[in-house]
PDB file of N, CA and C in Angstrom:
ATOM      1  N   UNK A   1      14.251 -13.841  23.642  1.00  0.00           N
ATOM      2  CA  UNK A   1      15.201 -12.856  23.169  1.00  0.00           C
ATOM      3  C   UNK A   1      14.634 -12.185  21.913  1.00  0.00           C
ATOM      4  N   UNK A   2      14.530 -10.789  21.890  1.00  0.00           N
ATOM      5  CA  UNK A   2      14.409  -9.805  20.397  1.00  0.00           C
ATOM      6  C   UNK A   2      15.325 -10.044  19.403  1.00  0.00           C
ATOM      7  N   UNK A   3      14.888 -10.231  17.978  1.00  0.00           N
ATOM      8  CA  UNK A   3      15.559 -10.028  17.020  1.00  0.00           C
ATOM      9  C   UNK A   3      15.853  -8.402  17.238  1.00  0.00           C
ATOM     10  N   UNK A   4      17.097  -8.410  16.374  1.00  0.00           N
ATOM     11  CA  UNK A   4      17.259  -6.737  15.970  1.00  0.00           C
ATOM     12  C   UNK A   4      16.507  -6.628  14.891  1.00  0.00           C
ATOM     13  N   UNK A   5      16.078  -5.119  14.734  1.00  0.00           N
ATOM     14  CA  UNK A   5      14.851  -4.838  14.290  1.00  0.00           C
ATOM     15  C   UNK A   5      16.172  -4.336  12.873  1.00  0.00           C
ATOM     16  N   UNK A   6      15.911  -5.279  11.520  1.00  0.00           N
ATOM     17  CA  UNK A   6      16.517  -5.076  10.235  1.00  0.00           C
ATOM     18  C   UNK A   6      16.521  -3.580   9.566  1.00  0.00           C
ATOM     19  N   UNK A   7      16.780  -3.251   8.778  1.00  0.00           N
ATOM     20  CA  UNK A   7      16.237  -2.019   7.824  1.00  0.00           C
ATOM     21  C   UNK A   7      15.203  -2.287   7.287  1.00  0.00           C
ATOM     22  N   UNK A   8      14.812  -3.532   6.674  1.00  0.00           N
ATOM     23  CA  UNK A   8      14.187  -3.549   5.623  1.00  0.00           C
ATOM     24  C   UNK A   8      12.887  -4.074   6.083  1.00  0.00           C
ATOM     25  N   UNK A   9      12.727  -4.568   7.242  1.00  0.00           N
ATOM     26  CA  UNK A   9      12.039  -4.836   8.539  1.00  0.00           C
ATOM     27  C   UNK A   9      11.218  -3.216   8.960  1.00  0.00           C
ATOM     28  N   UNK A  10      11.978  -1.932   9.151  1.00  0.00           N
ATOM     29  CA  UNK A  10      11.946  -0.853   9.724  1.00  0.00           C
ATOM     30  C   UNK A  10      10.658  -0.129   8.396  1.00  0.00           C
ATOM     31  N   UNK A  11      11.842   0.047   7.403  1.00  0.00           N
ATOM     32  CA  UNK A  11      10.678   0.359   6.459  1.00  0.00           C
ATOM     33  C   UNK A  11       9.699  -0.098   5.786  1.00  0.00           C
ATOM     34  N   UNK A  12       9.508  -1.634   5.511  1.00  0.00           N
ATOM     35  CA  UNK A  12       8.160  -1.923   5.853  1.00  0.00           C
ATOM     36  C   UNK A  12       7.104  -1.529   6.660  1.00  0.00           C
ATOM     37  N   UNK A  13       7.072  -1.638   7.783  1.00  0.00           N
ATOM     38  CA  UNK A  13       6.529  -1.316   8.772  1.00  0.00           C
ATOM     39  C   UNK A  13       6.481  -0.011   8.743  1.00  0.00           C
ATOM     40  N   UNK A  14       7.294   0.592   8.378  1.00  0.00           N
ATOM     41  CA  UNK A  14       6.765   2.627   7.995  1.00  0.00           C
ATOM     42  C   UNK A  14       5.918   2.668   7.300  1.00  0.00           C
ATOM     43  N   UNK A  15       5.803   2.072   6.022  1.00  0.00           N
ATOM     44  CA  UNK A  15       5.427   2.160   4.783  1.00  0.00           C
ATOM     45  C   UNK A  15       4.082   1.921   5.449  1.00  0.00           C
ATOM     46  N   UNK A  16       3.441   1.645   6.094  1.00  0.00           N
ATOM     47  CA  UNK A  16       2.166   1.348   6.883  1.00  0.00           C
ATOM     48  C   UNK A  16       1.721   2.384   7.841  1.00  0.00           C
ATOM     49  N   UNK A  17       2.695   2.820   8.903  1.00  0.00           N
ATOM     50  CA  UNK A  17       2.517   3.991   9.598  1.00  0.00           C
ATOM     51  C   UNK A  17       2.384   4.979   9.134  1.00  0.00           C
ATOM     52  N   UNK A  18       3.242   5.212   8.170  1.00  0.00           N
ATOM     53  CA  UNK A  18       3.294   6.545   7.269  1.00  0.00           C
ATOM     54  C   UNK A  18       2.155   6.955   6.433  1.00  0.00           C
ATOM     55  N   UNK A  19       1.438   5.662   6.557  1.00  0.00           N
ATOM     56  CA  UNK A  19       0.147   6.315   5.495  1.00  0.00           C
ATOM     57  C   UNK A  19      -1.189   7.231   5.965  1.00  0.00           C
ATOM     58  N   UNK A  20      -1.147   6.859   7.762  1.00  0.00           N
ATOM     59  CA  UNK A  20      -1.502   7.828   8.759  1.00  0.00           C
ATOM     60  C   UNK A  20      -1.580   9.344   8.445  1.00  0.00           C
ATOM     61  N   UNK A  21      -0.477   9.729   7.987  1.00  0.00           N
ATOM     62  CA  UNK A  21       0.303  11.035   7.683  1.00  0.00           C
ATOM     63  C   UNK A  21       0.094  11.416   6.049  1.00  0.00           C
ATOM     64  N   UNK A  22       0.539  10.595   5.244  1.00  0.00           N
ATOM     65  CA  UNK A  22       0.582  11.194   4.074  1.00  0.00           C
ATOM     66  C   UNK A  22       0.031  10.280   2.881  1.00  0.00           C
ATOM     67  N   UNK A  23      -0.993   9.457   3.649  1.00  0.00           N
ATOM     68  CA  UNK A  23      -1.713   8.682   2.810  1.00  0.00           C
ATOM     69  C   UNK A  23      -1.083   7.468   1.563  1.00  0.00           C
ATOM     70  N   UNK A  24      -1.303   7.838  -0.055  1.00  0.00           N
ATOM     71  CA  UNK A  24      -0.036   6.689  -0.389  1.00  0.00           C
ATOM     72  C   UNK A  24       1.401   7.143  -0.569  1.00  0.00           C
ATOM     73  N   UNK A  25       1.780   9.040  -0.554  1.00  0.00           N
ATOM     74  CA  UNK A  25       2.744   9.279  -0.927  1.00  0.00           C
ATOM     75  C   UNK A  25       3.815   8.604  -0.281  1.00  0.00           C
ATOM     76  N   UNK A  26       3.838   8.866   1.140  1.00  0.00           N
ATOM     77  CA  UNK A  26       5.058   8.096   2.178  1.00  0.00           C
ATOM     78  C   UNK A  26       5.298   6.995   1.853  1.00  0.00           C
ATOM     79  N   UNK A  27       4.365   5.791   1.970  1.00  0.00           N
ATOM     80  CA  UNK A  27       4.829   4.425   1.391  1.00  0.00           C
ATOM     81  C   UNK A  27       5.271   4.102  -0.117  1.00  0.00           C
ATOM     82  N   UNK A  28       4.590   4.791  -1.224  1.00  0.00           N
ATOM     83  CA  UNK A  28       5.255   5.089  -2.455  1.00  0.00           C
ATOM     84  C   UNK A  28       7.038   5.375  -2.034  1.00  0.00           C
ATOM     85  N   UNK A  29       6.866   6.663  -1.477  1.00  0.00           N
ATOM     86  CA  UNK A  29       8.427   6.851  -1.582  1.00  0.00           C
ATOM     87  C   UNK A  29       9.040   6.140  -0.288  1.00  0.00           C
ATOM     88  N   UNK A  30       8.918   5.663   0.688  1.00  0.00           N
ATOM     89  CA  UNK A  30       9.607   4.580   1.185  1.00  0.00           C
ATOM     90  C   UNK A  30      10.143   3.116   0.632  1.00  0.00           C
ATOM     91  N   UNK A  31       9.193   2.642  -0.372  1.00  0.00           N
ATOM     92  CA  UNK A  31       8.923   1.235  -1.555  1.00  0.00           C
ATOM     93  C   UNK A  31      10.132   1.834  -2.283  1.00  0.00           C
ATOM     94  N   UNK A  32      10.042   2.966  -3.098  1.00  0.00           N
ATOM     95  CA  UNK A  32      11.210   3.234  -4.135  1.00  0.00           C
ATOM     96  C   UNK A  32      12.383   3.577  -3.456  1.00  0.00           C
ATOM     97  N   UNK A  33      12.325   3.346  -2.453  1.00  0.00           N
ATOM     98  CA  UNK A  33      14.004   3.957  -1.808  1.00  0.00           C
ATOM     99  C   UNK A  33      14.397   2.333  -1.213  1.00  0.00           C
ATOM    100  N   UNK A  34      13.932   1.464  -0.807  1.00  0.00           N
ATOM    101  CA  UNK A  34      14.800   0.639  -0.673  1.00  0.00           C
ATOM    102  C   UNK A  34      13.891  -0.400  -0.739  1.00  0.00           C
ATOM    103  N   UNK A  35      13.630  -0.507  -2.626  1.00  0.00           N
ATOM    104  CA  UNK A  35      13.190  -1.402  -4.004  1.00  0.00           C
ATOM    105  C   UNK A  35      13.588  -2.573  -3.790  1.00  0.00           C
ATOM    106  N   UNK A  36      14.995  -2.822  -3.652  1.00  0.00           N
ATOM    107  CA  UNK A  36      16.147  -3.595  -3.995  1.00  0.00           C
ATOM    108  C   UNK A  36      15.733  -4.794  -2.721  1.00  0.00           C
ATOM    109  N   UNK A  37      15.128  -4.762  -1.933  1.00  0.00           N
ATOM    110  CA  UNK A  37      14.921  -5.667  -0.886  1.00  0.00           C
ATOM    111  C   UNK A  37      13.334  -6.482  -1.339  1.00  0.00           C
ATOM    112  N   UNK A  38      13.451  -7.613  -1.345  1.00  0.00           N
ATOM    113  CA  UNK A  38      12.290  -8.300  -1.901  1.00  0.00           C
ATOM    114  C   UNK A  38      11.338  -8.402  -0.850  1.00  0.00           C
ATOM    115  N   UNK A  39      11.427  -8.009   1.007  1.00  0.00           N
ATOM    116  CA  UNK A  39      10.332  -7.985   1.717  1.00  0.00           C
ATOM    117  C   UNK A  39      10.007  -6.683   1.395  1.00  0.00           C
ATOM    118  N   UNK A  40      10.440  -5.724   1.402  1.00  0.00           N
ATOM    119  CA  UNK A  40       9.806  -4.482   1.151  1.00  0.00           C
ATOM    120  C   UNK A  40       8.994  -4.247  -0.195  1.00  0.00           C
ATOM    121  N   UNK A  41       9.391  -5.107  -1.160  1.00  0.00           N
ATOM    122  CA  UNK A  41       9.124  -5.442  -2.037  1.00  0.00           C
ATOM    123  C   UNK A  41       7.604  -5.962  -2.477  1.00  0.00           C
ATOM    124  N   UNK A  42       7.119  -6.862  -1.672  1.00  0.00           N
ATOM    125  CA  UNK A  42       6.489  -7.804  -0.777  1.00  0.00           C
ATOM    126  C   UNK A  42       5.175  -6.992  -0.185  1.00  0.00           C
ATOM    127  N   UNK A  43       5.629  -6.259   0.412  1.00  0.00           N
ATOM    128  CA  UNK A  43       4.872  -5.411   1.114  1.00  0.00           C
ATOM    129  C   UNK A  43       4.451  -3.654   0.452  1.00  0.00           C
ATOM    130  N   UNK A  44       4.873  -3.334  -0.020  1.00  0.00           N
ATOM    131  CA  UNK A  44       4.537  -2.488  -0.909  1.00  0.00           C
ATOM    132  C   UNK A  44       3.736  -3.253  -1.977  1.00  0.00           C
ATOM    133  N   UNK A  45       3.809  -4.210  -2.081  1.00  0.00           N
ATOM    134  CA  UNK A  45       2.782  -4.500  -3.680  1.00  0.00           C
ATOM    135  C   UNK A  45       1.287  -4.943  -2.348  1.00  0.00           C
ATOM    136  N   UNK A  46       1.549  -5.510  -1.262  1.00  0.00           N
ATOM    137  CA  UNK A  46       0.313  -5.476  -0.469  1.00  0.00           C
ATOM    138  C   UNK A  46      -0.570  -4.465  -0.223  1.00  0.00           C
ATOM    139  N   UNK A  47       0.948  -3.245   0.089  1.00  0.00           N
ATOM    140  CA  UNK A  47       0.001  -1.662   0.489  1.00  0.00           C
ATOM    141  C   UNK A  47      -0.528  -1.167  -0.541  1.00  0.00           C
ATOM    142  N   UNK A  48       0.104  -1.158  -1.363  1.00  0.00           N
ATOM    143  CA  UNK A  48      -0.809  -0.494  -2.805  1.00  0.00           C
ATOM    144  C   UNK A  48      -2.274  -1.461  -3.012  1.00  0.00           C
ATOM    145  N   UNK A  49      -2.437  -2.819  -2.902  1.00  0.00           N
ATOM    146  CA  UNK A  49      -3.612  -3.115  -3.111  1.00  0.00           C
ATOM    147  C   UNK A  49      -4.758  -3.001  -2.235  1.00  0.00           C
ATOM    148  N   UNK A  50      -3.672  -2.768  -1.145  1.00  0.00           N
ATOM    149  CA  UNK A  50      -4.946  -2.921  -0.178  1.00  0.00           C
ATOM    150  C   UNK A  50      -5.190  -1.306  -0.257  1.00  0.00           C
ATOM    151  N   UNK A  51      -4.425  -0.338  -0.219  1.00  0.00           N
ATOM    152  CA  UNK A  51      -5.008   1.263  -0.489  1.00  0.00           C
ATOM    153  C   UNK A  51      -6.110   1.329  -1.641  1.00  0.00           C
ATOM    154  N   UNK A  52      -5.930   0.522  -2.782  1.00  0.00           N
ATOM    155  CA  UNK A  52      -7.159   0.751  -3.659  1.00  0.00           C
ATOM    156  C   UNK A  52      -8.071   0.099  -3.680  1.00  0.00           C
ATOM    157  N   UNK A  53      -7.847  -0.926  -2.635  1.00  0.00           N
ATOM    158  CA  UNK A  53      -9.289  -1.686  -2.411  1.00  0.00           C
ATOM    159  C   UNK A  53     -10.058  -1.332  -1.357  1.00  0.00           C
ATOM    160  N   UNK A  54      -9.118  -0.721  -0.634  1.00  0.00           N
ATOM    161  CA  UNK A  54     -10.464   0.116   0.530  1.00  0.00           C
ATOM    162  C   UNK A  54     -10.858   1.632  -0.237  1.00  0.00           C
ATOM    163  N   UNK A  55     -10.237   2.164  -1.044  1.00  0.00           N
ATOM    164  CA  UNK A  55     -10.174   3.244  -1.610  1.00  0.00           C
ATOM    165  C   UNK A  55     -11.767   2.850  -2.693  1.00  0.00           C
ATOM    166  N   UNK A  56     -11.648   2.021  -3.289  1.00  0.00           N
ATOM    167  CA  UNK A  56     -13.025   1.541  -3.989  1.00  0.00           C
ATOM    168  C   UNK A  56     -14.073   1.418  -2.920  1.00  0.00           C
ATOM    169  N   UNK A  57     -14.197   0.240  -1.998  1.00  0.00           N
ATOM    170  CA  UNK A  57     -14.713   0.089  -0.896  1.00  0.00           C
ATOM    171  C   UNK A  57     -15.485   1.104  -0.168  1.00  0.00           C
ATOM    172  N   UNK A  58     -14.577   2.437  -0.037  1.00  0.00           N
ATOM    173  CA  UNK A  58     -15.097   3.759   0.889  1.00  0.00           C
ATOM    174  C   UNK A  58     -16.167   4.315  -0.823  1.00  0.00           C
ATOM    175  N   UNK A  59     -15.841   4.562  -1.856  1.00  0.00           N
ATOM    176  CA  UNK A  59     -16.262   4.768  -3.199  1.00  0.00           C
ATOM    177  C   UNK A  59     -17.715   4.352  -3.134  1.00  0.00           C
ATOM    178  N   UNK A  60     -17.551   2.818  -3.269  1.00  0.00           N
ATOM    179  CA  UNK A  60     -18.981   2.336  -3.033  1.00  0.00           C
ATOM    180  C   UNK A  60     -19.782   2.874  -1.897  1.00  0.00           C
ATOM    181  N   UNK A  61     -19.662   2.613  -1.132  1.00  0.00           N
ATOM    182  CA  UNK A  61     -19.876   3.337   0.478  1.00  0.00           C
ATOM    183  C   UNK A  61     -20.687   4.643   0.449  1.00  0.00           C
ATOM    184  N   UNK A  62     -19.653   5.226  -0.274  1.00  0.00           N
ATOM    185  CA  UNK A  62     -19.788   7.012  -0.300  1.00  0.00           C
ATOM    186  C   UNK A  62     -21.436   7.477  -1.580  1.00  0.00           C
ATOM    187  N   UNK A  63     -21.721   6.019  -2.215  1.00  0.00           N
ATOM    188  CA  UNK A  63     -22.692   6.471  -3.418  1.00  0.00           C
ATOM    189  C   UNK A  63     -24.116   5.681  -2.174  1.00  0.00           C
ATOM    190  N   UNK A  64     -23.800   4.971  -1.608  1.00  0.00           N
ATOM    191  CA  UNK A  64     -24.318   4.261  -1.007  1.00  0.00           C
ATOM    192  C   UNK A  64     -24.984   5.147   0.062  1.00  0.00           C
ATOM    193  N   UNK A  65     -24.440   6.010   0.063  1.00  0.00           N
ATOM    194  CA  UNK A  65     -25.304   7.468   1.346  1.00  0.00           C
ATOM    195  C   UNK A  65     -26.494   7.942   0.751  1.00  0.00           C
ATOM    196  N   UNK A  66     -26.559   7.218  -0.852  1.00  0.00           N
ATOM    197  CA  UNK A  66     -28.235   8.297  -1.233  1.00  0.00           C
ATOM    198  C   UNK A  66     -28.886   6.963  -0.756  1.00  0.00           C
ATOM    199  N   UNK A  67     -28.791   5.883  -0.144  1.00  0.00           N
ATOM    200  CA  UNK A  67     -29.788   5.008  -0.114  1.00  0.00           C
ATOM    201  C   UNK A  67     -29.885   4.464   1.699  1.00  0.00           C
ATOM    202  N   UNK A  68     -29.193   5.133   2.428  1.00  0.00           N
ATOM    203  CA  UNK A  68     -28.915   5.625   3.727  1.00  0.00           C
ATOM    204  C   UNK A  68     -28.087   4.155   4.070  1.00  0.00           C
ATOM    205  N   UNK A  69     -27.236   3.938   3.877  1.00  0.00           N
ATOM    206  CA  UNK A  69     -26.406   2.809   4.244  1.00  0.00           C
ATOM    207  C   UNK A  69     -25.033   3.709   4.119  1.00  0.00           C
ATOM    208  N   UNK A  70     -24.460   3.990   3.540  1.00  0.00           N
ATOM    209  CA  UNK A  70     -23.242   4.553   3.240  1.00  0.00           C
ATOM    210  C   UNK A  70     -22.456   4.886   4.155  1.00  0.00           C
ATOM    211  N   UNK A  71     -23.132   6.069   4.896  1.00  0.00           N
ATOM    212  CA  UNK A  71     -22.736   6.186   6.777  1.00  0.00           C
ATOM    213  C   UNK A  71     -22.218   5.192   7.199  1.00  0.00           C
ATOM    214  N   UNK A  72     -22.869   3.961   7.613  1.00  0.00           N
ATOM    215  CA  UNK A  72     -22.619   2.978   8.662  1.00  0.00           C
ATOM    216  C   UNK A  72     -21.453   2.754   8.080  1.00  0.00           C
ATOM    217  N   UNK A  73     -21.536   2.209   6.730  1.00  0.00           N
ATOM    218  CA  UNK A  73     -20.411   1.389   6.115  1.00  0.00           C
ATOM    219  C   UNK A  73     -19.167   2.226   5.854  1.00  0.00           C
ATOM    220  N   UNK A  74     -19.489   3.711   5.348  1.00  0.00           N
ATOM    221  CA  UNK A  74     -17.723   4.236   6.048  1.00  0.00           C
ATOM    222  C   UNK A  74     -17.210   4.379   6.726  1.00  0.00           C
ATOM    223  N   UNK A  75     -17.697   4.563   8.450  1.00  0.00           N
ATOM    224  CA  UNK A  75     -17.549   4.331   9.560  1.00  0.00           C
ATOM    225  C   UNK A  75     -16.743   2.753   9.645  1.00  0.00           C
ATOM    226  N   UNK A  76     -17.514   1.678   8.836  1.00  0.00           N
ATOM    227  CA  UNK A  76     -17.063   0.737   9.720  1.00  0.00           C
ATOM    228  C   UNK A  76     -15.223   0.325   8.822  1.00  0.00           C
ATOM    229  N   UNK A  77     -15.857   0.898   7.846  1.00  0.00           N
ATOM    230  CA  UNK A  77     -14.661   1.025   6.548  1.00  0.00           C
ATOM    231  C   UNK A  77     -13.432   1.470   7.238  1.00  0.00           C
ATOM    232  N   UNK A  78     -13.361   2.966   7.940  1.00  0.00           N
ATOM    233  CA  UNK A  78     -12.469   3.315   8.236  1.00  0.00           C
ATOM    234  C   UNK A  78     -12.064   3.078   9.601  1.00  0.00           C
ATOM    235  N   UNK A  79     -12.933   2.450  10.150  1.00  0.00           N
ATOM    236  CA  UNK A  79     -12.502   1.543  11.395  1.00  0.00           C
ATOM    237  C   UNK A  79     -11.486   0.518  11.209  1.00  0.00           C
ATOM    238  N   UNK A  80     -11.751  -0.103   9.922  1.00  0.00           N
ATOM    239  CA  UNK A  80     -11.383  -1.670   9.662  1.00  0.00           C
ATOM    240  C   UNK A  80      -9.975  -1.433   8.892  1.00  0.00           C
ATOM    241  N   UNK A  81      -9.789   0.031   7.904  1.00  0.00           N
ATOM    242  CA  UNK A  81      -8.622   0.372   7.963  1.00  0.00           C
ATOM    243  C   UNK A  81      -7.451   0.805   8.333  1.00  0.00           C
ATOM    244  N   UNK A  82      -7.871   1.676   9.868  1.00  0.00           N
ATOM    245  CA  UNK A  82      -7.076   1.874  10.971  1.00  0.00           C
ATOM    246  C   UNK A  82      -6.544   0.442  11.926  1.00  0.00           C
ATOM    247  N   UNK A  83      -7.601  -0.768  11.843  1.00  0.00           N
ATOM    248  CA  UNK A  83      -7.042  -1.579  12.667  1.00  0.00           C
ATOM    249  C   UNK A  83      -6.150  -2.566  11.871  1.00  0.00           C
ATOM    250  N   UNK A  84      -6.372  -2.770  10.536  1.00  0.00           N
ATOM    251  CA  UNK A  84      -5.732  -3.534   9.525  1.00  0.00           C
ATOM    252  C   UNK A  84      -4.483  -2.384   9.244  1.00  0.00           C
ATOM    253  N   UNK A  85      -4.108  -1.479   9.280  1.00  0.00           N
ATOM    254  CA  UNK A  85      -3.127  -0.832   8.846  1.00  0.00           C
ATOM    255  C   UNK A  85      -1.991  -1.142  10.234  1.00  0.00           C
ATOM    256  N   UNK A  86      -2.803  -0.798  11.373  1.00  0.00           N
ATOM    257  CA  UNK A  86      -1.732  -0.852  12.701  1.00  0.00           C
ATOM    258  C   UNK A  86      -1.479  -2.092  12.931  1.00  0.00           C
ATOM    259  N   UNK A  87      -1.891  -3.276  12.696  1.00  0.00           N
ATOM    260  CA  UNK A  87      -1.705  -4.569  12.275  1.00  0.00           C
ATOM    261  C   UNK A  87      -0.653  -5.457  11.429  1.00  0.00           C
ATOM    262  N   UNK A  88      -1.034  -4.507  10.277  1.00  0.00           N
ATOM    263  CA  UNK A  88       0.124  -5.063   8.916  1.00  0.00           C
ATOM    264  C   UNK A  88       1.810  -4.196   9.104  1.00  0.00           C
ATOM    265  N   UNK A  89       1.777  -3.116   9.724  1.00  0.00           N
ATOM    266  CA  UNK A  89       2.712  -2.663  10.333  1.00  0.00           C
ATOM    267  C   UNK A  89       3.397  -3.430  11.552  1.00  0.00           C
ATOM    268  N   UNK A  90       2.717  -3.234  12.757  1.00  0.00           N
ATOM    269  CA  UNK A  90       3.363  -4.261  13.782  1.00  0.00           C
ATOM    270  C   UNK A  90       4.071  -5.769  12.830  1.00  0.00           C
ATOM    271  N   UNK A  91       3.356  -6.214  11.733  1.00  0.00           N
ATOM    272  CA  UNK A  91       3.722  -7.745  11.585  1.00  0.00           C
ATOM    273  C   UNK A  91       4.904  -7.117  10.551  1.00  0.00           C
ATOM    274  N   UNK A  92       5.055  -6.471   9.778  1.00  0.00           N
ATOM    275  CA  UNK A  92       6.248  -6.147   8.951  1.00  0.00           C
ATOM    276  C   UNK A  92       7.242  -5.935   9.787  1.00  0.00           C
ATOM    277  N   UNK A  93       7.068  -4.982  10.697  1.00  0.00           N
ATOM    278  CA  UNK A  93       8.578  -4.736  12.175  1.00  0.00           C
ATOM    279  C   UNK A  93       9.086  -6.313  12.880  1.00  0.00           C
ATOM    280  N   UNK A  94       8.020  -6.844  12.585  1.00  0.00           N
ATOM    281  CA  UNK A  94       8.192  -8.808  12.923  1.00  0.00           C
ATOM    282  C   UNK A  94       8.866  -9.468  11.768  1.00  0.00           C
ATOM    283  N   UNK A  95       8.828  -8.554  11.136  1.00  0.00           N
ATOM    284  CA  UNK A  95       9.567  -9.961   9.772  1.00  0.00           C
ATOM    285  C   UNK A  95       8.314 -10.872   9.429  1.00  0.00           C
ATOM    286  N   UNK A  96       7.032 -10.061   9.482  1.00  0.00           N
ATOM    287  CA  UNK A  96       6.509 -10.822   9.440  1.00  0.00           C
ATOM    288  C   UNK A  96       5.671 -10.512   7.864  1.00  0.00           C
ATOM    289  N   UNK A  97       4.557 -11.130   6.942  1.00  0.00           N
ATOM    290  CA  UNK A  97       3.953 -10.802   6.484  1.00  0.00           C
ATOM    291  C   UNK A  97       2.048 -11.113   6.712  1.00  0.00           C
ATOM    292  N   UNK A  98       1.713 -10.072   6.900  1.00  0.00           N
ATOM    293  CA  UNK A  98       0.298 -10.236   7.185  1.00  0.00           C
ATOM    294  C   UNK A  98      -0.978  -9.490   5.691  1.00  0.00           C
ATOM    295  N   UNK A  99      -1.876 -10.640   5.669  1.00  0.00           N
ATOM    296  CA  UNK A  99      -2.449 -10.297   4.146  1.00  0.00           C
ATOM    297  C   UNK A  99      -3.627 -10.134   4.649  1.00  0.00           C
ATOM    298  N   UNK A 100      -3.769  -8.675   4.544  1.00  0.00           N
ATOM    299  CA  UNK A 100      -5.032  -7.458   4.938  1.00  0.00           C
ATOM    300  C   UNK A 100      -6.365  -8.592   3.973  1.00  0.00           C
ATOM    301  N   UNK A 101      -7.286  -8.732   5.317  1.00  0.00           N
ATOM    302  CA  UNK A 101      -8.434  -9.316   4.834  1.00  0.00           C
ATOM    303  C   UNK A 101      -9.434  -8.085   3.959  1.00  0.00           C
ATOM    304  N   UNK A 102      -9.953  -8.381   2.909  1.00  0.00           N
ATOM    305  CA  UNK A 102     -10.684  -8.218   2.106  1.00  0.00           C
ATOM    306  C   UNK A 102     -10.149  -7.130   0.536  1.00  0.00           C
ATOM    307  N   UNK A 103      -8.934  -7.417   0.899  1.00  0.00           N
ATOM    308  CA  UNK A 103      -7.932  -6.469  -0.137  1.00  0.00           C
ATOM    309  C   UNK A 103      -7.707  -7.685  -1.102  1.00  0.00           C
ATOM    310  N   UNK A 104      -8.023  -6.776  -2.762  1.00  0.00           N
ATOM    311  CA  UNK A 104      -8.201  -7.104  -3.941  1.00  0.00           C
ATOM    312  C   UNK A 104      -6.667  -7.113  -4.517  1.00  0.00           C
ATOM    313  N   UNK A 105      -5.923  -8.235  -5.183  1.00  0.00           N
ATOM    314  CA  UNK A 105      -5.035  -8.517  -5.529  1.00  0.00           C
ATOM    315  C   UNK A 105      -4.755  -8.049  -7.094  1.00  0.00           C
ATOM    316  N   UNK A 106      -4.277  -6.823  -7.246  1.00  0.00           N
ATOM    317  CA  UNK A 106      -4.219  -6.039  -8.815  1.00  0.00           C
ATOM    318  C   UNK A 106      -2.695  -5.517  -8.938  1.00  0.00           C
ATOM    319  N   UNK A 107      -1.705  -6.355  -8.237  1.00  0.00           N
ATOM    320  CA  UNK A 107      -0.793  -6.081  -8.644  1.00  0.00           C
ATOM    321  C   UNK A 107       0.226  -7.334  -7.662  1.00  0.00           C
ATOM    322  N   UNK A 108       0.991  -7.916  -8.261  1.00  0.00           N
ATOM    323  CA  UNK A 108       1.826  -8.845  -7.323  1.00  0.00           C
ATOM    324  C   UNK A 108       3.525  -9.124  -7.792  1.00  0.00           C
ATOM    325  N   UNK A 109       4.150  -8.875  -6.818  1.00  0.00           N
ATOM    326  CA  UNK A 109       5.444  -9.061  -7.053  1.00  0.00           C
ATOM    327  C   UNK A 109       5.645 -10.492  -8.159  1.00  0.00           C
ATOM    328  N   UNK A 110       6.835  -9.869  -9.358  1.00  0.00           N
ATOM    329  CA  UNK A 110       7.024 -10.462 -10.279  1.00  0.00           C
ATOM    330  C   UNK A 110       8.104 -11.584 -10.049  1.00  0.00           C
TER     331      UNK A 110
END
């Protein structure tokens, strides 16, 4: 049997899809609209780290093209963020929490 799919369940799991579309703005303003819930809570302090740790990641990557590596590795970069993003989404619509492998921890619920 399905759980019903919560609110706070729903926008989690946006807050991940949405970044498809509008990168960190959508999940920023999905996080501040319904704050007050400690999984969303939860998960917004995940998306923000993991956005600036692949965001560094692609950075390095991108200096890394004068020494002909850079290519491969943003390729595989933004491979690994499309499948970790559609991932951490599906598991938030689960009630679930899933912790994006190789994302740097610079901010954590208080």
């Amino acid at each position: 049997m399905m759980n019903r799919l919560s609110d706070e369940h729903l926008v989690a799991g946006l807050m991940y899809f949405s970044s498809f579309f509008t990168a960190i703005i959508g999940p920023l303003v999905l996080w501040f609209v319904k704050r007050d819930s400690p999984f969303v809570q939860k998960h917004g302090y995940m998306y923000l780290n993991f956005a600036i740790s692949y965001f560094l990641y692609q950075a390095a990557a991108g200096f890394l093209i004068v020494f002909g590596i850079g290519i491969v590795l943003n390729v595989i970069l933004s491979v690994l963020m499309i499948i970790f993003t559609v991932l951490a989404g599906i598991k938030a619509l689960q009630g679930e929490v899933y912790h994006i492998p190789l994302t740097i921890r610079f901010f954590s619920p208080s």
